[in-house]
C-alpha atoms as a PDB file:
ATOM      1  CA  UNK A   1      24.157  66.191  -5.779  1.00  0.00           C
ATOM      2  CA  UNK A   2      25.871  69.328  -5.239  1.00  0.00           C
ATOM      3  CA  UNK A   3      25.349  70.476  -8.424  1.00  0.00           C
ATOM      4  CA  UNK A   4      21.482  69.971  -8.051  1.00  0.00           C
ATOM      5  CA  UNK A   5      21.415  71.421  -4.452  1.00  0.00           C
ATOM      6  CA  UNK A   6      23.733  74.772  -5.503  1.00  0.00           C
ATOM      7  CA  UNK A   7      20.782  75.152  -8.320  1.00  0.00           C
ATOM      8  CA  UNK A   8      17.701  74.858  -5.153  1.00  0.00           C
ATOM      9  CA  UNK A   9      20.518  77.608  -3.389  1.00  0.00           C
ATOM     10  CA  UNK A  10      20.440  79.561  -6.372  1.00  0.00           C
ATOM     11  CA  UNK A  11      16.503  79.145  -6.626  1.00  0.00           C
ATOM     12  CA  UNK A  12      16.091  79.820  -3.039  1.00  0.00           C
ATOM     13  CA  UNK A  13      17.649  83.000  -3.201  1.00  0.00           C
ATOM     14  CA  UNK A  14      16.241  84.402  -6.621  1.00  0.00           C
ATOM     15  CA  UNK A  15      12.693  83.996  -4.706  1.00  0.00           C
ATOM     16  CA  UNK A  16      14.008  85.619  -1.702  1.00  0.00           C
ATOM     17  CA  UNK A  17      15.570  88.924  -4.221  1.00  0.00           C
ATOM     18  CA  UNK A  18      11.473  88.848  -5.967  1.00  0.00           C
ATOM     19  CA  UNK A  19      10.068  89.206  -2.506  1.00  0.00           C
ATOM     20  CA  UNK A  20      12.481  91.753  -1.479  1.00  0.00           C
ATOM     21  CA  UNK A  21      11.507  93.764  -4.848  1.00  0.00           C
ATOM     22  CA  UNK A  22       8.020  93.376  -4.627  1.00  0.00           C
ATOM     23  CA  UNK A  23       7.283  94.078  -1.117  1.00  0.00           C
ATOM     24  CA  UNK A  24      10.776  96.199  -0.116  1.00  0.00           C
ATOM     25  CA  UNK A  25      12.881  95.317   3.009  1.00  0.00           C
ATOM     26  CA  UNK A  26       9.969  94.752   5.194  1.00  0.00           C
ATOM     27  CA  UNK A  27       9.920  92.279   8.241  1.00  0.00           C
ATOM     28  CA  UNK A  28       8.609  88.608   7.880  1.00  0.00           C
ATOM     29  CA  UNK A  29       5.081  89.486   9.047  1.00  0.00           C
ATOM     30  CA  UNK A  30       4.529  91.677   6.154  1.00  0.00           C
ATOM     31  CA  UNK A  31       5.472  89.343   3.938  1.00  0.00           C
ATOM     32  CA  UNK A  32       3.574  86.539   5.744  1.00  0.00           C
ATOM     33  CA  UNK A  33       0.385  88.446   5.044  1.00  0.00           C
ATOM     34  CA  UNK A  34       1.203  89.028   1.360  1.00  0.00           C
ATOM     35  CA  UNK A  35       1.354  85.141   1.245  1.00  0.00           C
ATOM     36  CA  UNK A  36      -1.622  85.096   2.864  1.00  0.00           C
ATOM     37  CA  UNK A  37      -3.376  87.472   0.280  1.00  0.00           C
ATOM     38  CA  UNK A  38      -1.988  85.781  -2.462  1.00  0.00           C
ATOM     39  CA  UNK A  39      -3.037  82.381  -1.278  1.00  0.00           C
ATOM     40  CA  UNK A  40      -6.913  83.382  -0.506  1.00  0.00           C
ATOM     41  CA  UNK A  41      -6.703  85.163  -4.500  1.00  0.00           C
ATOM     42  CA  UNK A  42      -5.501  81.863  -6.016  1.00  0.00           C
ATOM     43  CA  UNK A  43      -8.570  80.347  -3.989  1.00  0.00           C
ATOM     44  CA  UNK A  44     -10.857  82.376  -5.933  1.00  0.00           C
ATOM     45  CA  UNK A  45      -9.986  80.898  -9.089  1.00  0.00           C
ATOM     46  CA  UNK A  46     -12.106  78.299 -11.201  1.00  0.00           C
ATOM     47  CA  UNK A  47      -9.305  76.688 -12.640  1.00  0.00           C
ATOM     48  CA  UNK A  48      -8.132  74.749  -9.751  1.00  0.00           C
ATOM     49  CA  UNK A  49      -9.340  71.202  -8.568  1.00  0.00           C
ATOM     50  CA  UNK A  50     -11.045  70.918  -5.339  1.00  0.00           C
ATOM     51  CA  UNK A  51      -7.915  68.809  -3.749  1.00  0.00           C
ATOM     52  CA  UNK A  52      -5.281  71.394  -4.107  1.00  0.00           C
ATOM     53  CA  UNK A  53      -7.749  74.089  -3.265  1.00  0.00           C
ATOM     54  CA  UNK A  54      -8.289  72.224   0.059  1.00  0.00           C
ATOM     55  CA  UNK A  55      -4.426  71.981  -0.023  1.00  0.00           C
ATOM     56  CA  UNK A  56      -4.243  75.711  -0.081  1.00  0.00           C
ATOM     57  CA  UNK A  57      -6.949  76.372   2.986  1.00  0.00           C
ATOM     58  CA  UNK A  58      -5.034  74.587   5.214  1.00  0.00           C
ATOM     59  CA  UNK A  59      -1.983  76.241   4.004  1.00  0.00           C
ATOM     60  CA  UNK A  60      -3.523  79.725   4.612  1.00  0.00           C
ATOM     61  CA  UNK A  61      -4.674  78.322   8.321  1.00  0.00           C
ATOM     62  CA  UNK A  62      -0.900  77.495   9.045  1.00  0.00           C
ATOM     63  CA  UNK A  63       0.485  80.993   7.927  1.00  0.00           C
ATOM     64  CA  UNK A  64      -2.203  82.510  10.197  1.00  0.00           C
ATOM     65  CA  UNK A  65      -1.630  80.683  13.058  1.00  0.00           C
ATOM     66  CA  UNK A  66       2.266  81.347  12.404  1.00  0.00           C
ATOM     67  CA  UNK A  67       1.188  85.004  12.468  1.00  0.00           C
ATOM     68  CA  UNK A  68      -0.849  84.994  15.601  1.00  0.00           C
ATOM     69  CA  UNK A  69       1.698  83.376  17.695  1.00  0.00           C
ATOM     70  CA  UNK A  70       4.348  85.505  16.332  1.00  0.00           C
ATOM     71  CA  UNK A  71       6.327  83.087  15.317  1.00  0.00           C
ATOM     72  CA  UNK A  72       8.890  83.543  11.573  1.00  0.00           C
ATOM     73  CA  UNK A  73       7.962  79.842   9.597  1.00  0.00           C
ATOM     74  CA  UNK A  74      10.860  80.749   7.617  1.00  0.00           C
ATOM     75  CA  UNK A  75      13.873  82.144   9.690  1.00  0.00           C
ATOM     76  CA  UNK A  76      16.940  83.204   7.305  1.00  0.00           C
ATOM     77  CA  UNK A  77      19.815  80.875   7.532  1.00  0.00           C
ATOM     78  CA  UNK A  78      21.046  77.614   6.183  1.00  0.00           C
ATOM     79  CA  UNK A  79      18.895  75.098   8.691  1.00  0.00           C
ATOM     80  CA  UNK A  80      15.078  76.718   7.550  1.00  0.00           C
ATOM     81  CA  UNK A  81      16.727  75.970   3.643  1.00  0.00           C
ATOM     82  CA  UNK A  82      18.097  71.889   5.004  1.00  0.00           C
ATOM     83  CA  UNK A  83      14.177  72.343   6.303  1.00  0.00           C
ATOM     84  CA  UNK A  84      12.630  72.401   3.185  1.00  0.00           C
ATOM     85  CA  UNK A  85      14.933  70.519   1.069  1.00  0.00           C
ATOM     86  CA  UNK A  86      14.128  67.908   2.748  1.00  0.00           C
ATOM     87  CA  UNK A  87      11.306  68.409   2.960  1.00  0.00           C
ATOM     88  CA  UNK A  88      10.525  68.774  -0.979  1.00  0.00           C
ATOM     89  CA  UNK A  89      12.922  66.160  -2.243  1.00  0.00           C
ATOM     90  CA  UNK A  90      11.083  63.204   0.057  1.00  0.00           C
ATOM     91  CA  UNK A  91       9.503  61.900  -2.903  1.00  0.00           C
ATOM     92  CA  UNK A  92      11.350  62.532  -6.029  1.00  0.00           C
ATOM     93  CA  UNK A  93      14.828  63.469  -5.550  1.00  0.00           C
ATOM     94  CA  UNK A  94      16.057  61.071  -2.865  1.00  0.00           C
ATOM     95  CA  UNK A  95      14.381  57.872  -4.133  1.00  0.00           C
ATOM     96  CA  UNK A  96      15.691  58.815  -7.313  1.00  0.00           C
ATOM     97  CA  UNK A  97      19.374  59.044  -5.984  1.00  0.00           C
ATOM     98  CA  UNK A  98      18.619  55.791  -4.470  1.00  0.00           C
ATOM     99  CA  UNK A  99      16.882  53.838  -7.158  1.00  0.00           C
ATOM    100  CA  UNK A 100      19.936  54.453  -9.510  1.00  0.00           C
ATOM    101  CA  UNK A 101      22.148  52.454  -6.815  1.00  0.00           C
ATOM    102  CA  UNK A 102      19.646  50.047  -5.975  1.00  0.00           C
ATOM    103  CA  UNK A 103      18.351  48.868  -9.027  1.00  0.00           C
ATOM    104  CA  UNK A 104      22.514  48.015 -10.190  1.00  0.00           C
ATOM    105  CA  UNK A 105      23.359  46.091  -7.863  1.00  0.00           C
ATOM    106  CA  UNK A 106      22.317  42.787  -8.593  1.00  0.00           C
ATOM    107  CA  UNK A 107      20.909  43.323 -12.272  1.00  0.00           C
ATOM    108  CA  UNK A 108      24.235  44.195 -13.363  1.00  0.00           C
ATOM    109  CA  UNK A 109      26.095  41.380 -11.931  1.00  0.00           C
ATOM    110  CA  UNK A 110      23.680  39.334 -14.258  1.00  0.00           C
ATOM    111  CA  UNK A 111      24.112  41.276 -16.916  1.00  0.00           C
ATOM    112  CA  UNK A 112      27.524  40.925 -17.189  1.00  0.00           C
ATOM    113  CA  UNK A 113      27.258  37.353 -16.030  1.00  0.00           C
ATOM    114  CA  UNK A 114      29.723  37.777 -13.129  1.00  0.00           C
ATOM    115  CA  UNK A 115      26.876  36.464 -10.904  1.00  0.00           C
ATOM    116  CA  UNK A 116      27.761  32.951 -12.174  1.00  0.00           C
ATOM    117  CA  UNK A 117      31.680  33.150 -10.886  1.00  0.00           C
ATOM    118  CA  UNK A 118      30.213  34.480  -7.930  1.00  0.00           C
ATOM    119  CA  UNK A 119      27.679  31.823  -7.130  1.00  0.00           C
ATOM    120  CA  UNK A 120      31.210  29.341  -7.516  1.00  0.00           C
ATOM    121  CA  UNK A 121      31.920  30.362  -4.436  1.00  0.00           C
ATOM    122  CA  UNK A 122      31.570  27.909  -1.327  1.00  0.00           C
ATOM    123  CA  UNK A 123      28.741  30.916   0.285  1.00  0.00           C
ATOM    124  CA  UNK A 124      25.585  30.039   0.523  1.00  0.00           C
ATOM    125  CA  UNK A 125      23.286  32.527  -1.930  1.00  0.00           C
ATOM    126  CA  UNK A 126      21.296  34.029   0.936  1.00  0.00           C
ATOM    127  CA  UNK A 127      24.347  35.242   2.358  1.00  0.00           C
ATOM    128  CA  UNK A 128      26.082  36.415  -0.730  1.00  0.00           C
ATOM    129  CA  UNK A 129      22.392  38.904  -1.226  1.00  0.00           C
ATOM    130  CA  UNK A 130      22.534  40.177   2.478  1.00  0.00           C
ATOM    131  CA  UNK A 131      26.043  41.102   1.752  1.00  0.00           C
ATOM    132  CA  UNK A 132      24.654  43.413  -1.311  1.00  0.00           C
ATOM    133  CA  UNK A 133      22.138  44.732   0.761  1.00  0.00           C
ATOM    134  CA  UNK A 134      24.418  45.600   3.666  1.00  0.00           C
ATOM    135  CA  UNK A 135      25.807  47.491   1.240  1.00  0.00           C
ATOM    136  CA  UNK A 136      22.767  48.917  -0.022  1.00  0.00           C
ATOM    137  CA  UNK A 137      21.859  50.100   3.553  1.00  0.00           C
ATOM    138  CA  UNK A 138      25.268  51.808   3.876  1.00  0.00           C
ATOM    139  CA  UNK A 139      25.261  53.285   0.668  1.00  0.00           C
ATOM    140  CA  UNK A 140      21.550  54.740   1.175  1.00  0.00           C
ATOM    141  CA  UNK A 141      22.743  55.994   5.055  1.00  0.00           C
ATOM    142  CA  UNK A 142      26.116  57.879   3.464  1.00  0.00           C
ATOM    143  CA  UNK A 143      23.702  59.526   0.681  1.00  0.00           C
ATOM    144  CA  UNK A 144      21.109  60.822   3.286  1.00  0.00           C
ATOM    145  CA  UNK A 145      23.649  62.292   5.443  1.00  0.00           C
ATOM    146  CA  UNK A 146      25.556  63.871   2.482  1.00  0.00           C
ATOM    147  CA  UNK A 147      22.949  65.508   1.391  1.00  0.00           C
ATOM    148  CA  UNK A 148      21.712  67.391   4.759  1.00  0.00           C
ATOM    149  CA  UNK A 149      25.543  68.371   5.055  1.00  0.00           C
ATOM    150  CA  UNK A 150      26.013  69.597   1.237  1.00  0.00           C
ATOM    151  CA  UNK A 151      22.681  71.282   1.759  1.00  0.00           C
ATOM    152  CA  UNK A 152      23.581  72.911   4.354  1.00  0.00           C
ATOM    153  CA  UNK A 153      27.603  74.143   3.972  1.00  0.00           C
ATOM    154  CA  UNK A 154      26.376  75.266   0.077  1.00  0.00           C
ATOM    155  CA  UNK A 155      23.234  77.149   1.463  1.00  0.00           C
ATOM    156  CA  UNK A 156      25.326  78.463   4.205  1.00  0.00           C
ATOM    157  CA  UNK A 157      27.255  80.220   2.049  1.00  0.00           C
ATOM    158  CA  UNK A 158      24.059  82.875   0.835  1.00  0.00           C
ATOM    159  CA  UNK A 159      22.073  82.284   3.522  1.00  0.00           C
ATOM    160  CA  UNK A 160      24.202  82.047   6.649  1.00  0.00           C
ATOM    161  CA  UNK A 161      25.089  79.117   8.939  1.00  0.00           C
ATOM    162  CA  UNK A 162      22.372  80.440  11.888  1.00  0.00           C
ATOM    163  CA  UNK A 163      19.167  79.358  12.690  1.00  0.00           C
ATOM    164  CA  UNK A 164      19.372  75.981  14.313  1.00  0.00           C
ATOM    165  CA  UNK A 165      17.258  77.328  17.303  1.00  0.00           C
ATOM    166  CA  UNK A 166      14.899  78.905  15.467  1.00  0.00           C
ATOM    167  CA  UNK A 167      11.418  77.816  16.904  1.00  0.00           C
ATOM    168  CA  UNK A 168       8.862  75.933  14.428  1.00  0.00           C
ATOM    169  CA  UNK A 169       5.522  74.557  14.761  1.00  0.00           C
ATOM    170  CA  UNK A 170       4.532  70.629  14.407  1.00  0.00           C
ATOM    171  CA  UNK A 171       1.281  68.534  15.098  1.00  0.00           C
ATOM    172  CA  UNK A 172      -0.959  70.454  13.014  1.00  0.00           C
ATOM    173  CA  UNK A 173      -3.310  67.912  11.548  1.00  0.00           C
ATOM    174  CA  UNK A 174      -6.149  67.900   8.770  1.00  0.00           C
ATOM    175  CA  UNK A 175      -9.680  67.220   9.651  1.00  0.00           C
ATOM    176  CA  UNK A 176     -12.251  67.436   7.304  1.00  0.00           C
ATOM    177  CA  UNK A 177     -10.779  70.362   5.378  1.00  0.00           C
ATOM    178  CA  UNK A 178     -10.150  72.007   8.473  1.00  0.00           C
ATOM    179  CA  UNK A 179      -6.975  73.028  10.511  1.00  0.00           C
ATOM    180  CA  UNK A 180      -6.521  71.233  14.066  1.00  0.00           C
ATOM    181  CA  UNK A 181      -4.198  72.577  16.475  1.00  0.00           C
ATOM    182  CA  UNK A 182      -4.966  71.030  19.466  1.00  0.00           C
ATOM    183  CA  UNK A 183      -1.665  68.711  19.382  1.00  0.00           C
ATOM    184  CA  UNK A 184       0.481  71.754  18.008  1.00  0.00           C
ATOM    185  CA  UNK A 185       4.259  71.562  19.702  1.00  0.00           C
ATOM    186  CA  UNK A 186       6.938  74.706  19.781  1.00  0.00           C
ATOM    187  CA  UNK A 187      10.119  72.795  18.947  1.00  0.00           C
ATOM    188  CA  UNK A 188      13.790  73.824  18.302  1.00  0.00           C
ATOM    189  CA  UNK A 189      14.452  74.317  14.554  1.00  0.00           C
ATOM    190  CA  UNK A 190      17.246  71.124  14.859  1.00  0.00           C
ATOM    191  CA  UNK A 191      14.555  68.775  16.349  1.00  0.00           C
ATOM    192  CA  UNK A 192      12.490  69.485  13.653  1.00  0.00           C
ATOM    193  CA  UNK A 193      15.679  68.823  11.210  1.00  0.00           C
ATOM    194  CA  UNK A 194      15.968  65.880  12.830  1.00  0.00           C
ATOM    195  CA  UNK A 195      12.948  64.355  12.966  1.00  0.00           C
ATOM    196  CA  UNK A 196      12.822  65.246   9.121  1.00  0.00           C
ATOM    197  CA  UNK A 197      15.892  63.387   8.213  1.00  0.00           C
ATOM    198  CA  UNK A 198      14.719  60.533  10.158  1.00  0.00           C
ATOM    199  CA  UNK A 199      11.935  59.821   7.605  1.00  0.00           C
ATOM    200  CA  UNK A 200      14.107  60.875   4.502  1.00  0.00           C
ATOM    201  CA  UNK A 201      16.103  58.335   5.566  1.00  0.00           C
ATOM    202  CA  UNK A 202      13.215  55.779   6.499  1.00  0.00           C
ATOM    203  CA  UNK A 203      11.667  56.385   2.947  1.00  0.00           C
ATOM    204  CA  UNK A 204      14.616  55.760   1.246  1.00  0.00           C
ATOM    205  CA  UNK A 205      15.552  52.486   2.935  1.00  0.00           C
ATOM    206  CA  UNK A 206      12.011  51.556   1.602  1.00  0.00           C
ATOM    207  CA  UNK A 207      12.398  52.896  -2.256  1.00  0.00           C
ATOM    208  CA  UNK A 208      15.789  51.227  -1.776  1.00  0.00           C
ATOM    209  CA  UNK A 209      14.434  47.866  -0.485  1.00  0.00           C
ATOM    210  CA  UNK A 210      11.895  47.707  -3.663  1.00  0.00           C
ATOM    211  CA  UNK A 211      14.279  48.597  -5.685  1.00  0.00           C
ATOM    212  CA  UNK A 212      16.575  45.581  -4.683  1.00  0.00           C
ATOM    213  CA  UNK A 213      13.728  43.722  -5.368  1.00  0.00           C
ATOM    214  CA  UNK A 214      13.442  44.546  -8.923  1.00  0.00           C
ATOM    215  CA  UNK A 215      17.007  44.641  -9.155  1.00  0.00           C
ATOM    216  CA  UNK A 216      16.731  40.754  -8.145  1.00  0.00           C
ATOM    217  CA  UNK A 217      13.890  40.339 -10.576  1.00  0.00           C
ATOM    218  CA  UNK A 218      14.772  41.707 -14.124  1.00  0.00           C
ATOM    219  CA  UNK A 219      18.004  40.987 -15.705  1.00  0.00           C
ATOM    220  CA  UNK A 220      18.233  44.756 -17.098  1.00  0.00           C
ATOM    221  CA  UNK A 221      19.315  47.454 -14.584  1.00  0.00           C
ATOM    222  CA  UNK A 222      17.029  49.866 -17.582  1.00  0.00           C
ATOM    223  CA  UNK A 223      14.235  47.875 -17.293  1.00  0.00           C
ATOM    224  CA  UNK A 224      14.845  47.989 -13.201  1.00  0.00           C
ATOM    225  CA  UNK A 225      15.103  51.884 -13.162  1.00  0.00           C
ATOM    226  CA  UNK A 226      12.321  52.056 -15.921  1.00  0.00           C
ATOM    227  CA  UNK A 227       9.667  50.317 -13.683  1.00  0.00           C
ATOM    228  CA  UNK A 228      11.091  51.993 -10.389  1.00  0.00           C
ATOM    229  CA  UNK A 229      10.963  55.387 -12.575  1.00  0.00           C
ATOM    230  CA  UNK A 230       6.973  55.269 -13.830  1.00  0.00           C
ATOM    231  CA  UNK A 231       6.278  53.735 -10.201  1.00  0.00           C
ATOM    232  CA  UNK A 232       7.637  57.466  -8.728  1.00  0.00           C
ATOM    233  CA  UNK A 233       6.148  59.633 -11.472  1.00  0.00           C
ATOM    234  CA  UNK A 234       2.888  57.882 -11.010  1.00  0.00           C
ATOM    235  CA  UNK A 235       2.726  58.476  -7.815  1.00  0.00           C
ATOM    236  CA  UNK A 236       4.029  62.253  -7.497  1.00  0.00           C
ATOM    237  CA  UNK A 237       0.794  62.769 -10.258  1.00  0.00           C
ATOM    238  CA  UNK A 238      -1.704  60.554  -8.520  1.00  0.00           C
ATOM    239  CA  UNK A 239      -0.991  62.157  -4.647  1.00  0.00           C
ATOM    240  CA  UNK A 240      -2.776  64.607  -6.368  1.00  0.00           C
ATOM    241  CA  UNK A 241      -5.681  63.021  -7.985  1.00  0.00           C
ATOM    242  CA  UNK A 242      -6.713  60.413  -5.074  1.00  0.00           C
ATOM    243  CA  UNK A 243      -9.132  61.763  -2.348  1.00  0.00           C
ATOM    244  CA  UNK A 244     -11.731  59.778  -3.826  1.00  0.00           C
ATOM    245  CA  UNK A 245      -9.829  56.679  -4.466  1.00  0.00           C
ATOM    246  CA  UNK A 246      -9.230  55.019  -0.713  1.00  0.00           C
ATOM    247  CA  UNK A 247      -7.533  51.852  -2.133  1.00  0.00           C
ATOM    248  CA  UNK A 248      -4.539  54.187  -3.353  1.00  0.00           C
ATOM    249  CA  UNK A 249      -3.370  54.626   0.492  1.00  0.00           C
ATOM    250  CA  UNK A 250      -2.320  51.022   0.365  1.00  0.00           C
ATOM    251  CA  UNK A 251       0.203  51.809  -2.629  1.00  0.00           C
ATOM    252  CA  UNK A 252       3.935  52.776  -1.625  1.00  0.00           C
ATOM    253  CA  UNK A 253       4.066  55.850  -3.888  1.00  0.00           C
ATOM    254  CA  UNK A 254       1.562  57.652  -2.506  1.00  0.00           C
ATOM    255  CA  UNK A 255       3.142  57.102   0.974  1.00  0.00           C
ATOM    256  CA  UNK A 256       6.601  58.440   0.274  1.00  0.00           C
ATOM    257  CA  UNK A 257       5.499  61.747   1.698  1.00  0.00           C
ATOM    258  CA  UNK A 258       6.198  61.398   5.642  1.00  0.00           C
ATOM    259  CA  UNK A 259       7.592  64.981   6.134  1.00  0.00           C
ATOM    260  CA  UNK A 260       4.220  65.979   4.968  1.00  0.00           C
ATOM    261  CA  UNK A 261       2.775  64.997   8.263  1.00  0.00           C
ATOM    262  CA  UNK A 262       4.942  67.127  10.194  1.00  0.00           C
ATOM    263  CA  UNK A 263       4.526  69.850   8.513  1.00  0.00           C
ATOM    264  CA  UNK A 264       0.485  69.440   8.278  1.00  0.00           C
ATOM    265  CA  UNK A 265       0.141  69.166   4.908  1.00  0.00           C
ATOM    266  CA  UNK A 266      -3.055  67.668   4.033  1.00  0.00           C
ATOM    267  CA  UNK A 267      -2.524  63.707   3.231  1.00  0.00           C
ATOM    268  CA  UNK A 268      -3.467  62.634  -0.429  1.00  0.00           C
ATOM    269  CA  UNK A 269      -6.359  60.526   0.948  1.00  0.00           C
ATOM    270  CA  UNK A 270      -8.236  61.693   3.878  1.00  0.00           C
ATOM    271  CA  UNK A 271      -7.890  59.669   6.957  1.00  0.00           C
ATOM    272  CA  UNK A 272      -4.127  58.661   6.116  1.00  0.00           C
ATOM    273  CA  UNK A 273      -2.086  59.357   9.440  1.00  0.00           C
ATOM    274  CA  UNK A 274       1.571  59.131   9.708  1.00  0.00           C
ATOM    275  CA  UNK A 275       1.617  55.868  11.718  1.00  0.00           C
ATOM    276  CA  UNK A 276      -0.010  54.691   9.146  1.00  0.00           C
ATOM    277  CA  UNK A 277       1.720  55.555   5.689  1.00  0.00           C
ATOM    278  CA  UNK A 278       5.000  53.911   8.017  1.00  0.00           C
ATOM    279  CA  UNK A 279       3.087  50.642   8.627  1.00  0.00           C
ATOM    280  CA  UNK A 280       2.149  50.634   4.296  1.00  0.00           C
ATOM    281  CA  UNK A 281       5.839  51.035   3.773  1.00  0.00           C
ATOM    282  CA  UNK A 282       6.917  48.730   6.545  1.00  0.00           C
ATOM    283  CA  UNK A 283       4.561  45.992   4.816  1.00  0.00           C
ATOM    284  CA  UNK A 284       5.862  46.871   1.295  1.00  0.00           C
ATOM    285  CA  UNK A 285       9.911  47.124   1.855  1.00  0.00           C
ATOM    286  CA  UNK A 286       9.577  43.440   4.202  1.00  0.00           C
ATOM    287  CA  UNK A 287       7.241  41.891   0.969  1.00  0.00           C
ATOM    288  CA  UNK A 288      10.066  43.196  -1.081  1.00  0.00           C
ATOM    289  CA  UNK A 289      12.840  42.281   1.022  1.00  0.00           C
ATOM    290  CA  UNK A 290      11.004  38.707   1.042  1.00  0.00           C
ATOM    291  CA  UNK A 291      10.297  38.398  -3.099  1.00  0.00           C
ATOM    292  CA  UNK A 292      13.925  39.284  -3.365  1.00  0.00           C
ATOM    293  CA  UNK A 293      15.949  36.081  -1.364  1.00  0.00           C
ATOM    294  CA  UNK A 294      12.853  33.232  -2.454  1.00  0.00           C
ATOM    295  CA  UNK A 295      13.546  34.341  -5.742  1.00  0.00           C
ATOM    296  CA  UNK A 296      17.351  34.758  -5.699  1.00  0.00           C
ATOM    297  CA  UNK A 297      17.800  31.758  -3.473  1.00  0.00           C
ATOM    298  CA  UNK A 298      15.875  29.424  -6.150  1.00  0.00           C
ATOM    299  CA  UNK A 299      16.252  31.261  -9.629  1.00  0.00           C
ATOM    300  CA  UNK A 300      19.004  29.043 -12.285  1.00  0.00           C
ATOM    301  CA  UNK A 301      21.284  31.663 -13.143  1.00  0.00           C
ATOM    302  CA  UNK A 302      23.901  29.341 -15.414  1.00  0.00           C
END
């Protein structure tokens, strides 16, 4: 993990040297507008699909109304970097940490057939799975938090260890292509941080809970991470590909992206709210968490 994150760091600040050479040492609004410019130019082009051109006019409505209220979107220091990391890594990068934990735990007890001295025990089976996902839980809560404090000591070190006051922007919302910011708040950059983290470590409870489940389910931690794997992919391609599709709200992959909703980002299907992508995931981790003790409680493992 710190590896990865000192490679974003490095990333981060190789795009922050390009700006600086392109536009000179000019102050954020300058380099707001540039955005701006550059944004409306890609818009022009044929060779993008209407989703992620809709994707990009709401984008250019944020930076705008960043601009008219004066307010910097990115503020130099470690928290606007935590900010985004989270931020981006919502749907990949954390629920792939998790899934490589998750999908082990039981699948390689069975594996290696140690399940069978384990069931010997005198513990009744339900108890000896809520044990493992105890664990889970704890394991899932240490990663979370480890990775907002790597993020932010490593990023701290180019970037400096300000900015946790910084003010930033949430409510905007996406209504029919268009920008609404009539429930727009002015909130402390750590709130926002906060908040973030929150869902990071909501979504990965629930990648982590369906996990389990397929950790309870197929006897091959590969086969496990291989289904967990194409589940993620699939959905990182289809969040994309979906407007038209309104069935695909109701599938956990296209869900994972909660931080989206603070941030405005327009939702993969229209009409998807935040309340609701949490409800989806609430139903899918409980059906998962449910699959997983029926099926452990009652499976012959000898």
């Amino acid at each position: 993990m710190a590896v990865l994150i000192s490679l974003f760091t490095y990333a981060q600040f190789r795009e922050v040297q390009r700006q600086i050479e392109k536009l000179g040492d000019v102050d954020w609004r300058t380099t707001l507008q540039q955005q701006i410019v550059d944004t409306q130019n890609r818009l022009t082009s044929s060779g993008i699909s209407d989703e992620w051109k809709a994707q990009l006019q709401i984008r250019v409505q944020q930076q705008q109304y960043y601009l008219d209220n004066d307010i910097n979107p990115a503020e130099p220091g470690a928290p606007t970097f935590v900010r985004s990391f989270a931020q981006e890594s919502i749907t990949l990068f954390v629920p792939l940490l998790i899934m490589i934990i998750a999908a082990d735990i039981v699948s390689s007890e069975r594996s290696a057939g140690t399940v069978k001295l384990l069931l010997t025990r005198p513990v009744k089976r339900w108890k000896i799975l809520l044990s493992k996902y105890v664990a889970l839980l704890l394991s899932i809560s240490i990663i979370v938090v480890l990775m907002g404090v790597l993020a932010y000591l490593i990023s701290g070190v180019v970037f400096g260890f300000g900015g946790w006051g910084a003010p930033i922007l949430t409510g905007f919302t996406s209504v029919g292509g268009e920008l609404n910011t009539s429930n727009v708040q002015l909130i402390d950059q750590w709130q926002y941080i906060l908040m973030e983290f929150g869902l990071v470590w909501f979504v990965a409870i629930v990648v982590g809970t369906i996990s389990f489940m397929l950790s309870v389910l197929l006897k091959s931690t590969s086969a496990s991470m291989g289904v967990m794997l194409a589940a993620l992919i699939a959905g990182l391609i289809l969040s994309n590909l979906v407007s038209s599709w309104q069935s695909a709200k109701y599938l956990f992959m296209i869900n994972l992206d909660l931080t989206g909703y603070l941030a405005g980002s327009s939702p993969p299907v229209p009409g998807m709210t935040l309340l609701f992508s949490i409800g989806v995931l609430v139903v899918w981790a409980v059906a998962a968490l449910l699959v997983s003790f029926t099926v452990f409680v009652r499976q012959d493992v000898y």
